[in-house]
PDB file of N, CA and C in Angstrom:
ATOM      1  N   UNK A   1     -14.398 -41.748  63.315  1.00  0.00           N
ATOM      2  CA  UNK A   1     -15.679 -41.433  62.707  1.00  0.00           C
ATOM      3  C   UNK A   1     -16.139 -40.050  63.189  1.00  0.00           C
ATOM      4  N   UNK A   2     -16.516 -39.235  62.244  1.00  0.00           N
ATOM      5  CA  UNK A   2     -16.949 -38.468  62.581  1.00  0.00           C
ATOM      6  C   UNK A   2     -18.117 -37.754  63.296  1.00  0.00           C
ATOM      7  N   UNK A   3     -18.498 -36.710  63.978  1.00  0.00           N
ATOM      8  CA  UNK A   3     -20.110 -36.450  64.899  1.00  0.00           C
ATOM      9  C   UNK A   3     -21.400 -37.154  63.740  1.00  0.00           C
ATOM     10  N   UNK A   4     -22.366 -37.474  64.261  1.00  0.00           N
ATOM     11  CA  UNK A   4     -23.589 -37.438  63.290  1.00  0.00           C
ATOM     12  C   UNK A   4     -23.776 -36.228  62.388  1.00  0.00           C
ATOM     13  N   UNK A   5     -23.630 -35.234  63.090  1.00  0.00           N
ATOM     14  CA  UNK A   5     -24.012 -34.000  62.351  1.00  0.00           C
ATOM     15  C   UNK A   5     -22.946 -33.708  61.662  1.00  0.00           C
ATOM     16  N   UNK A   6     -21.711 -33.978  61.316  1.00  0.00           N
ATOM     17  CA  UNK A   6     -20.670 -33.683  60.119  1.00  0.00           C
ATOM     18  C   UNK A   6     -20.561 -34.659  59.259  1.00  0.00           C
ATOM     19  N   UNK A   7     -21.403 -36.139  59.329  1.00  0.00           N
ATOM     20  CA  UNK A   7     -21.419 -36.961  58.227  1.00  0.00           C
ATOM     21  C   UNK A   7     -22.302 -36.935  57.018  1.00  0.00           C
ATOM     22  N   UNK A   8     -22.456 -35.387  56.551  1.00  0.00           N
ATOM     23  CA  UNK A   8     -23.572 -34.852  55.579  1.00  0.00           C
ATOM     24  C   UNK A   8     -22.652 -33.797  55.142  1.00  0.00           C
ATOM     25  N   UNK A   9     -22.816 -33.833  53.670  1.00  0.00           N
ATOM     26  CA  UNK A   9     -22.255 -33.035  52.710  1.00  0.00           C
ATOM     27  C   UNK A   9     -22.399 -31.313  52.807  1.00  0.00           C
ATOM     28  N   UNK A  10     -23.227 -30.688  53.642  1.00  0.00           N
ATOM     29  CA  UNK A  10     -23.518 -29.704  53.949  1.00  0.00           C
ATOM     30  C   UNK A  10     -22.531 -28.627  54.533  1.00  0.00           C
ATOM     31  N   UNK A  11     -21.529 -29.412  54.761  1.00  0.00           N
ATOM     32  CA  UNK A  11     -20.111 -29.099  56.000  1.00  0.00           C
ATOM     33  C   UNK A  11     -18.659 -29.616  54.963  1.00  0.00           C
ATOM     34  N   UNK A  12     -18.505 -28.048  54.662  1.00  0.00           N
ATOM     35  CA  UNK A  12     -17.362 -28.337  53.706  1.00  0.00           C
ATOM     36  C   UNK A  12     -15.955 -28.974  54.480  1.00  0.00           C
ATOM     37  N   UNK A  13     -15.390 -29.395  53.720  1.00  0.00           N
ATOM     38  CA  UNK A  13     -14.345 -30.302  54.945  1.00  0.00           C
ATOM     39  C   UNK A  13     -12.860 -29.757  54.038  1.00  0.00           C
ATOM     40  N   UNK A  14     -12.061 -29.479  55.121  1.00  0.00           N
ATOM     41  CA  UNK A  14     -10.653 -28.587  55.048  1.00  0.00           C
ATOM     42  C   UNK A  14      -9.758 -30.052  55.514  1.00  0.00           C
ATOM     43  N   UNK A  15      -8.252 -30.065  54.339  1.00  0.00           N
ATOM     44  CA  UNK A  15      -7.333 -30.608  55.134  1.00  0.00           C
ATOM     45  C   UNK A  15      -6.684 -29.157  55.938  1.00  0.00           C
ATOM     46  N   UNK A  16      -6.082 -29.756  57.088  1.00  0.00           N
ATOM     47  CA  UNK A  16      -5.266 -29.074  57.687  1.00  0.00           C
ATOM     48  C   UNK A  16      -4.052 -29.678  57.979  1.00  0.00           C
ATOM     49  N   UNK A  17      -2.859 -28.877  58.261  1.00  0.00           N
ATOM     50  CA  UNK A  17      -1.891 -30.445  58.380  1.00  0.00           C
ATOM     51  C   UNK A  17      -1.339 -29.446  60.081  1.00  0.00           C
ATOM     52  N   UNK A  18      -1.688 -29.887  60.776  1.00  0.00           N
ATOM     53  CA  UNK A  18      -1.089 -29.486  62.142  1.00  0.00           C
ATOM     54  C   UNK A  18       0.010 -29.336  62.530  1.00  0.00           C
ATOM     55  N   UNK A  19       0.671 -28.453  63.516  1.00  0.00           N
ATOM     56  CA  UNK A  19       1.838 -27.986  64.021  1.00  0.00           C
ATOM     57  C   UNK A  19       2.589 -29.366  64.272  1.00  0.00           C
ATOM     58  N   UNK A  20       2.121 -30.462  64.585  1.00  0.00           N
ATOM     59  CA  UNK A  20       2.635 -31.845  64.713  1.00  0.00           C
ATOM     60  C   UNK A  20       2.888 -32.608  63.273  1.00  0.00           C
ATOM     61  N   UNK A  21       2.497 -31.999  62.591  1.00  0.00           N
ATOM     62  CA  UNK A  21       2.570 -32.903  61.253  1.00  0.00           C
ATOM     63  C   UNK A  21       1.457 -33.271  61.066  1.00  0.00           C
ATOM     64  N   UNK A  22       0.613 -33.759  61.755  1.00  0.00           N
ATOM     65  CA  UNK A  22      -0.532 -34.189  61.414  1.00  0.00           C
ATOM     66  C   UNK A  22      -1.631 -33.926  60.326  1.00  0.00           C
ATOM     67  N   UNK A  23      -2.356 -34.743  59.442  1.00  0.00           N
ATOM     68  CA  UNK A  23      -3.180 -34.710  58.991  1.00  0.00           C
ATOM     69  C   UNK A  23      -4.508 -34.765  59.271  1.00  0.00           C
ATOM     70  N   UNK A  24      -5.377 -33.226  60.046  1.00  0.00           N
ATOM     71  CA  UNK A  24      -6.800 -33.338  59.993  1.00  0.00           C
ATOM     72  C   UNK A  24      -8.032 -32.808  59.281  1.00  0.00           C
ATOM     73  N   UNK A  25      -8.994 -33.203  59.435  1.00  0.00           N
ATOM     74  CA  UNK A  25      -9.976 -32.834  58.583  1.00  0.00           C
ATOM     75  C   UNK A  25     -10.581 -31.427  59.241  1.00  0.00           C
ATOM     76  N   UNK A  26     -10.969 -30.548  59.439  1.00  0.00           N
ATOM     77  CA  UNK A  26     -11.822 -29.450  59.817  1.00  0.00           C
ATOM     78  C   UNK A  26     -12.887 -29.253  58.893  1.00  0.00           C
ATOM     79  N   UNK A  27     -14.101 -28.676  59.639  1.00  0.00           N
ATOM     80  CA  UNK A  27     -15.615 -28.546  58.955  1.00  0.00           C
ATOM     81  C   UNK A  27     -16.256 -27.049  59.240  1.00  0.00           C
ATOM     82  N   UNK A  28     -16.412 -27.187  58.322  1.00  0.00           N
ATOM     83  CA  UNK A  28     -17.151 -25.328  58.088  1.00  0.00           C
ATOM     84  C   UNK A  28     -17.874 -25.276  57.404  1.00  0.00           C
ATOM     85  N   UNK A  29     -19.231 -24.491  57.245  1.00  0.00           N
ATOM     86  CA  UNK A  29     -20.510 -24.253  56.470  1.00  0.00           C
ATOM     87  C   UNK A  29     -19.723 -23.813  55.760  1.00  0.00           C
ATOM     88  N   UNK A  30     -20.471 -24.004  54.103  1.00  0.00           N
ATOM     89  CA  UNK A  30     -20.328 -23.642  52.846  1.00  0.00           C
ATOM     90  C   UNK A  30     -20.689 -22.219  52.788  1.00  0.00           C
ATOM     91  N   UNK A  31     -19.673 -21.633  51.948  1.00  0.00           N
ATOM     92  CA  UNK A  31     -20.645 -20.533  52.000  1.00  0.00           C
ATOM     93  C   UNK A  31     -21.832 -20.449  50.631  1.00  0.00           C
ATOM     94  N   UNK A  32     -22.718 -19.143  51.669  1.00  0.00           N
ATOM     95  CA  UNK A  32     -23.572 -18.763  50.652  1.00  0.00           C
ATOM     96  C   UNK A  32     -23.626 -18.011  48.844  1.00  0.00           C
ATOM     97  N   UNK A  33     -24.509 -18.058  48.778  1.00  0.00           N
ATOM     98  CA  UNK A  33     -24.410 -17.951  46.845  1.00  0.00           C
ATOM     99  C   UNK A  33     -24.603 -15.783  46.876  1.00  0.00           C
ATOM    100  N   UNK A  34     -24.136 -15.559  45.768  1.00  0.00           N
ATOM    101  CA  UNK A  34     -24.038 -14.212  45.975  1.00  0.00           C
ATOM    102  C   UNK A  34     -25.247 -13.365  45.795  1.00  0.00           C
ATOM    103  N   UNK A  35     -25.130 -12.303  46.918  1.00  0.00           N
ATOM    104  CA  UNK A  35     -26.348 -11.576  46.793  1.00  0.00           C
ATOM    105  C   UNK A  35     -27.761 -11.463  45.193  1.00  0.00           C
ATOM    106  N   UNK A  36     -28.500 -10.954  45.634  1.00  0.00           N
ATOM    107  CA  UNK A  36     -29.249 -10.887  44.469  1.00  0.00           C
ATOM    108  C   UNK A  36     -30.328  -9.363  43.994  1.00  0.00           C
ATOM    109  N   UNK A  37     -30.049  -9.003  43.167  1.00  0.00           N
ATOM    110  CA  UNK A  37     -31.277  -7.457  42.947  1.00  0.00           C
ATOM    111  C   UNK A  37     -32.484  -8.056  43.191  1.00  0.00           C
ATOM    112  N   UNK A  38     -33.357  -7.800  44.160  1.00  0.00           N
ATOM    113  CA  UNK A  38     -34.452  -7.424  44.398  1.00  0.00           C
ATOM    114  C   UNK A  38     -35.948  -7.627  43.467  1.00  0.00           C
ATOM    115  N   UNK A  39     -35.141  -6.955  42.492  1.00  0.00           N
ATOM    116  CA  UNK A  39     -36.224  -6.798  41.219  1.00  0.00           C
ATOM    117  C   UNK A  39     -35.940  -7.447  40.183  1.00  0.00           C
ATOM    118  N   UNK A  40     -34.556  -7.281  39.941  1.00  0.00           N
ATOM    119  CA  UNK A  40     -34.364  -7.807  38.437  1.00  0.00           C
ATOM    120  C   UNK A  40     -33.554  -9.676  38.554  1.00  0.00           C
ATOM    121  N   UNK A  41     -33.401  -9.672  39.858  1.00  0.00           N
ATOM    122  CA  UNK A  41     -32.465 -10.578  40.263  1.00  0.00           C
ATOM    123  C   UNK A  41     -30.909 -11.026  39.713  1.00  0.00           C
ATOM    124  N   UNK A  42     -30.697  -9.866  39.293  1.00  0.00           N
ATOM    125  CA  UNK A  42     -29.245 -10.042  39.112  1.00  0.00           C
ATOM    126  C   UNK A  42     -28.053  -9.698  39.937  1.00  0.00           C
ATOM    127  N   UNK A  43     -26.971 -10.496  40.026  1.00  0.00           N
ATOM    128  CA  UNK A  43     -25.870 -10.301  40.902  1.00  0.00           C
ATOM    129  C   UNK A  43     -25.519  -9.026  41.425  1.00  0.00           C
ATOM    130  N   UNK A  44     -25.339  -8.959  42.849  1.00  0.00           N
ATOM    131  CA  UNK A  44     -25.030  -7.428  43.176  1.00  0.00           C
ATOM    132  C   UNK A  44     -23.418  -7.398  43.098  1.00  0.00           C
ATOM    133  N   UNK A  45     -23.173  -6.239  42.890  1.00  0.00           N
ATOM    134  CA  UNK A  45     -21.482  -6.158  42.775  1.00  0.00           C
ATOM    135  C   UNK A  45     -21.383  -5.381  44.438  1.00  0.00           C
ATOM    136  N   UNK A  46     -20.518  -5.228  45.139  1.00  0.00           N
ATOM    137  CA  UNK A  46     -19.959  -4.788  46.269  1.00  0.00           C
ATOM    138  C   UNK A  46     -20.188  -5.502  47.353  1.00  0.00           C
ATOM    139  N   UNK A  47     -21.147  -6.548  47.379  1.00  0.00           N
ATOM    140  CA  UNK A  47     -21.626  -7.569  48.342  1.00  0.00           C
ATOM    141  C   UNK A  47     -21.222  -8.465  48.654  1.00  0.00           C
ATOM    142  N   UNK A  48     -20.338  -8.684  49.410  1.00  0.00           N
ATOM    143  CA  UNK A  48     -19.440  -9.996  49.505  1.00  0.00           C
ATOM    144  C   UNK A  48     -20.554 -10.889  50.254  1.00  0.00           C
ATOM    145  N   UNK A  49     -19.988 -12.807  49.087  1.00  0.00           N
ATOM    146  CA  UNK A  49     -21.205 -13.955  49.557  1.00  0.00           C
ATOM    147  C   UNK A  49     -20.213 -14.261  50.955  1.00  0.00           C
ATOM    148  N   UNK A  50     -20.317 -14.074  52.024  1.00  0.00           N
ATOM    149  CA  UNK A  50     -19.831 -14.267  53.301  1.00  0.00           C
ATOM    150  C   UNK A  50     -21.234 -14.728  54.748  1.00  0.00           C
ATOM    151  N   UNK A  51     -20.964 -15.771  54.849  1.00  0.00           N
ATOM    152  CA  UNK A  51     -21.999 -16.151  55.991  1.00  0.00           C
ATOM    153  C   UNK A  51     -22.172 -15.097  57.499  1.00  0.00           C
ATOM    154  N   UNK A  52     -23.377 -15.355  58.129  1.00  0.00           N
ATOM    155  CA  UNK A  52     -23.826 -13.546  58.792  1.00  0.00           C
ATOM    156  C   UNK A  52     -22.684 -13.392  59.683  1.00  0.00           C
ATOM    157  N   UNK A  53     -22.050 -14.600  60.224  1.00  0.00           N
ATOM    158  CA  UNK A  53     -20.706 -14.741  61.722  1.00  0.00           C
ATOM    159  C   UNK A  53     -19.523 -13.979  60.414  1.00  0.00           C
ATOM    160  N   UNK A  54     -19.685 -13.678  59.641  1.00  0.00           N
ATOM    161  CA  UNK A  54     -18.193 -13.812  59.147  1.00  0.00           C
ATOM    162  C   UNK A  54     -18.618 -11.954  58.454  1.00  0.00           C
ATOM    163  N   UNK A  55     -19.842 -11.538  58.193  1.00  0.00           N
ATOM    164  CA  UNK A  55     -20.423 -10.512  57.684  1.00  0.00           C
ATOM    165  C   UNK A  55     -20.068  -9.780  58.788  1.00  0.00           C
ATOM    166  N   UNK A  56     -20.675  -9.750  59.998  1.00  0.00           N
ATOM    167  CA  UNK A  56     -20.446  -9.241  60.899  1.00  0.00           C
ATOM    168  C   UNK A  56     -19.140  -8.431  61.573  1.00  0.00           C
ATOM    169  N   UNK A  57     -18.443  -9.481  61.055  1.00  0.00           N
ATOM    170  CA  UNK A  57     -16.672  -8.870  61.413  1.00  0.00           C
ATOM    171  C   UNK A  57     -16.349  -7.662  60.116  1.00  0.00           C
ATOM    172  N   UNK A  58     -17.115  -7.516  59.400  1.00  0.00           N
ATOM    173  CA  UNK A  58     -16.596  -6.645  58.702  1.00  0.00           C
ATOM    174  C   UNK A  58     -17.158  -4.733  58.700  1.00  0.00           C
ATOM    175  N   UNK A  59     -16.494  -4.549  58.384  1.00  0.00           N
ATOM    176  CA  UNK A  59     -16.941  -2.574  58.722  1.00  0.00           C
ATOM    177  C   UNK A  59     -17.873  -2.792  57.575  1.00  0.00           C
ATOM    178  N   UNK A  60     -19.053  -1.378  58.108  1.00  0.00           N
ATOM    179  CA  UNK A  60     -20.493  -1.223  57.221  1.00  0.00           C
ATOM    180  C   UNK A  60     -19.903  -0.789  56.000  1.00  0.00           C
ATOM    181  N   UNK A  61     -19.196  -0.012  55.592  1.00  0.00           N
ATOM    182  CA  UNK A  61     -18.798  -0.362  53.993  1.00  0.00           C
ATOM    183  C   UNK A  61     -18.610  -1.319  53.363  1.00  0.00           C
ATOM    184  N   UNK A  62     -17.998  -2.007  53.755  1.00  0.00           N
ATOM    185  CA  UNK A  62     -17.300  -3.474  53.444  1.00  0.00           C
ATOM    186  C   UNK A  62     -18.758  -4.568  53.248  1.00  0.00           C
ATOM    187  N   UNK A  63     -19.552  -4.106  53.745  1.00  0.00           N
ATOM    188  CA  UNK A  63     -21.004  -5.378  53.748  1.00  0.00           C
ATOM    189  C   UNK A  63     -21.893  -5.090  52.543  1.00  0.00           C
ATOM    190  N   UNK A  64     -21.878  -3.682  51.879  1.00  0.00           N
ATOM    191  CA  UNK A  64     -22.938  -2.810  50.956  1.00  0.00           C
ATOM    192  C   UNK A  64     -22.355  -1.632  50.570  1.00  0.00           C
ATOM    193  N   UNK A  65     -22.673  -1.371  49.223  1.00  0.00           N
ATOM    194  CA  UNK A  65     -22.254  -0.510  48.597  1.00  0.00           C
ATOM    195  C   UNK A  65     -23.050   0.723  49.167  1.00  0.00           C
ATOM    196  N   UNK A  66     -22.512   2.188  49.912  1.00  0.00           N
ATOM    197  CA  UNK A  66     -23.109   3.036  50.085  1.00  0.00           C
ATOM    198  C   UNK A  66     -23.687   3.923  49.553  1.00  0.00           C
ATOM    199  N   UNK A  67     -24.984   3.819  48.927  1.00  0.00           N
ATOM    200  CA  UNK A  67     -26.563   4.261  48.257  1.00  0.00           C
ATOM    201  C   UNK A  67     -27.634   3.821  48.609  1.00  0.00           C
ATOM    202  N   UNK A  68     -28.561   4.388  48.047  1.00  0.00           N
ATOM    203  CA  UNK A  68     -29.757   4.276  48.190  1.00  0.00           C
ATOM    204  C   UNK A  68     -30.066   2.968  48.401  1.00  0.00           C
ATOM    205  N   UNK A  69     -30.687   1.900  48.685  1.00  0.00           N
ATOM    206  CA  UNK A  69     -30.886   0.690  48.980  1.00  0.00           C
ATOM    207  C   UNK A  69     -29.774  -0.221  48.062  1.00  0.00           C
ATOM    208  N   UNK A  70     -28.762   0.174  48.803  1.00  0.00           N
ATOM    209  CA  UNK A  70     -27.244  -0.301  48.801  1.00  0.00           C
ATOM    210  C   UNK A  70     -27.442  -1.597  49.151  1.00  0.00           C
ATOM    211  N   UNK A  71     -27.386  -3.007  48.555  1.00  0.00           N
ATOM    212  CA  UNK A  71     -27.173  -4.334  48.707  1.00  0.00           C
ATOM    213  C   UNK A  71     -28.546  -4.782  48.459  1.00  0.00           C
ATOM    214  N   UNK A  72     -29.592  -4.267  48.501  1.00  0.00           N
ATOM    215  CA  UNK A  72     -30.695  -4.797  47.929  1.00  0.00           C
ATOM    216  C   UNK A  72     -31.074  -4.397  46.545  1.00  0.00           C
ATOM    217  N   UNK A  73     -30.532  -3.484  45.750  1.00  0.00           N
ATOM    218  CA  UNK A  73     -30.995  -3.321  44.519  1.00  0.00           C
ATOM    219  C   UNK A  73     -30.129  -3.032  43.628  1.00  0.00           C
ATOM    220  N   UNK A  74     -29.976  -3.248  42.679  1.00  0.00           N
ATOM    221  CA  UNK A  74     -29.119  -3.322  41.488  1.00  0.00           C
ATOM    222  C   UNK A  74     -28.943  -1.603  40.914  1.00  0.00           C
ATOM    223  N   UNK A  75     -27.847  -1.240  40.371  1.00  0.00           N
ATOM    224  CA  UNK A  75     -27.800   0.610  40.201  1.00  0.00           C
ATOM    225  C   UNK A  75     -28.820   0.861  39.209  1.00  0.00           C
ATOM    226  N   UNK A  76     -28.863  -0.019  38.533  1.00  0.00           N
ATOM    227  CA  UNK A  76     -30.013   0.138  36.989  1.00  0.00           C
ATOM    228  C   UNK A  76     -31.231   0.260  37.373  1.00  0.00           C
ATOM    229  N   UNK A  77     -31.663  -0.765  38.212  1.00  0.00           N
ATOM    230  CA  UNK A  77     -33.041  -0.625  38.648  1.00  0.00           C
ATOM    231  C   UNK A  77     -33.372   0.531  39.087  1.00  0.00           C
ATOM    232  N   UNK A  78     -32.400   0.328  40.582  1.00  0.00           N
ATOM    233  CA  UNK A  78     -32.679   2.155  41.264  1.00  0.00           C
ATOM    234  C   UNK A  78     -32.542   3.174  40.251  1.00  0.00           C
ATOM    235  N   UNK A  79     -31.598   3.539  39.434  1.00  0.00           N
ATOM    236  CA  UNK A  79     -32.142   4.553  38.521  1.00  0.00           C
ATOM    237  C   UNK A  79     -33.374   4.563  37.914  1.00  0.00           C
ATOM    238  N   UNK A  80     -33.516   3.373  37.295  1.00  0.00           N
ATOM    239  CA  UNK A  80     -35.349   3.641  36.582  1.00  0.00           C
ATOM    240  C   UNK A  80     -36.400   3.809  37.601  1.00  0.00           C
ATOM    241  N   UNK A  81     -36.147   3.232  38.953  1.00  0.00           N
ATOM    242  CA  UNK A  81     -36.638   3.526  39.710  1.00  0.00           C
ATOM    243  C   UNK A  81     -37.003   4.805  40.169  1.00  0.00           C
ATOM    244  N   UNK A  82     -35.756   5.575  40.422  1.00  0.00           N
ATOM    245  CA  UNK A  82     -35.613   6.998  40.481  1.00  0.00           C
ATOM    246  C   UNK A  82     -36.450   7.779  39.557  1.00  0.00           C
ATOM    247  N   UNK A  83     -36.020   8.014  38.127  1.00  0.00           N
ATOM    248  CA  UNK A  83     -37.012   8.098  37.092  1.00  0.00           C
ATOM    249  C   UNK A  83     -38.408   7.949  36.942  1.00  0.00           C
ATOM    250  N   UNK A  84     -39.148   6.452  37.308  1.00  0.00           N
ATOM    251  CA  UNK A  84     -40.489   6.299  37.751  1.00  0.00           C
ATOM    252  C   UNK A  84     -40.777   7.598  38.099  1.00  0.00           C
ATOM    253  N   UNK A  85     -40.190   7.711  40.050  1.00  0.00           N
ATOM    254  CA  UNK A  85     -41.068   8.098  40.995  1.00  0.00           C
ATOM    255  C   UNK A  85     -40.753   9.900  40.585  1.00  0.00           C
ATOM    256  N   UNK A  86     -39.482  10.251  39.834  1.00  0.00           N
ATOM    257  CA  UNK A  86     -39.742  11.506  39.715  1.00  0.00           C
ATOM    258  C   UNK A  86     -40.976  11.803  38.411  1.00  0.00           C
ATOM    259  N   UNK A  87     -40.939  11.128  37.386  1.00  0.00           N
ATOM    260  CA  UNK A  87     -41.939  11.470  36.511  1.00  0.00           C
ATOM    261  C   UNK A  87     -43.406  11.170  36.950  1.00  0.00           C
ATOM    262  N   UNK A  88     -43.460  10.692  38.250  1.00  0.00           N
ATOM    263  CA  UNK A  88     -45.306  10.434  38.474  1.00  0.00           C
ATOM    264  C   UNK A  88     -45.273  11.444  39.634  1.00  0.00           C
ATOM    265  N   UNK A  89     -44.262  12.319  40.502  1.00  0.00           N
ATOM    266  CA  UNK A  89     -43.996  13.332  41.049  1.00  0.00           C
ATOM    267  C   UNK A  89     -44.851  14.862  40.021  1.00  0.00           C
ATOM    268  N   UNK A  90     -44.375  14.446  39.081  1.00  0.00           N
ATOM    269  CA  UNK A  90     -44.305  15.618  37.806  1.00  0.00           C
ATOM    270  C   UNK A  90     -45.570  15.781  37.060  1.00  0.00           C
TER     271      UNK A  90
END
């Protein structure tokens, strides 16, 4: 039987088949759902859905696309965005 805390669907469950032959179960958080724009809430592209222990291992390119509020905003937005703030500049 498994811990209390892995008998909930929350904890994705892996066969593994062990160096012995064996058949075990292993448990790992699900991962998360993929980033989101800010504004418009649509899917970000360059953002890998990777949980923060697993984000972490990766180089700062690899986490966000490098621009202007790179992983929080969608390119479309930030352009009209851009646009806005230069035409109320003007």
């Amino acid at each position: 039987m498994p811990r209390p805390m892995l008998r909930n669907r929350s904890w994705r469950r892996i066969s593994v088949r062990t160096p012995s032959g064996r058949l075990v179960v292993h448990y790992e958080k699900r991962r998360p759902g993929a980033a989101k724009c800010s504004v418009c809430g649509r899917p970000l592209n360059g953002v890998p859905p990777l949980r923060p222990s697993e984000m972490s291992k990766l180089a700062k390119t690899e986490k966000r696309p490098e621009r202007m509020y790179g992983g929080a905003v969608c390119p479309s937005c930030l352009a009209r965005g851009l646009r806005e703030a230069a035409r109320a500049q003007a």
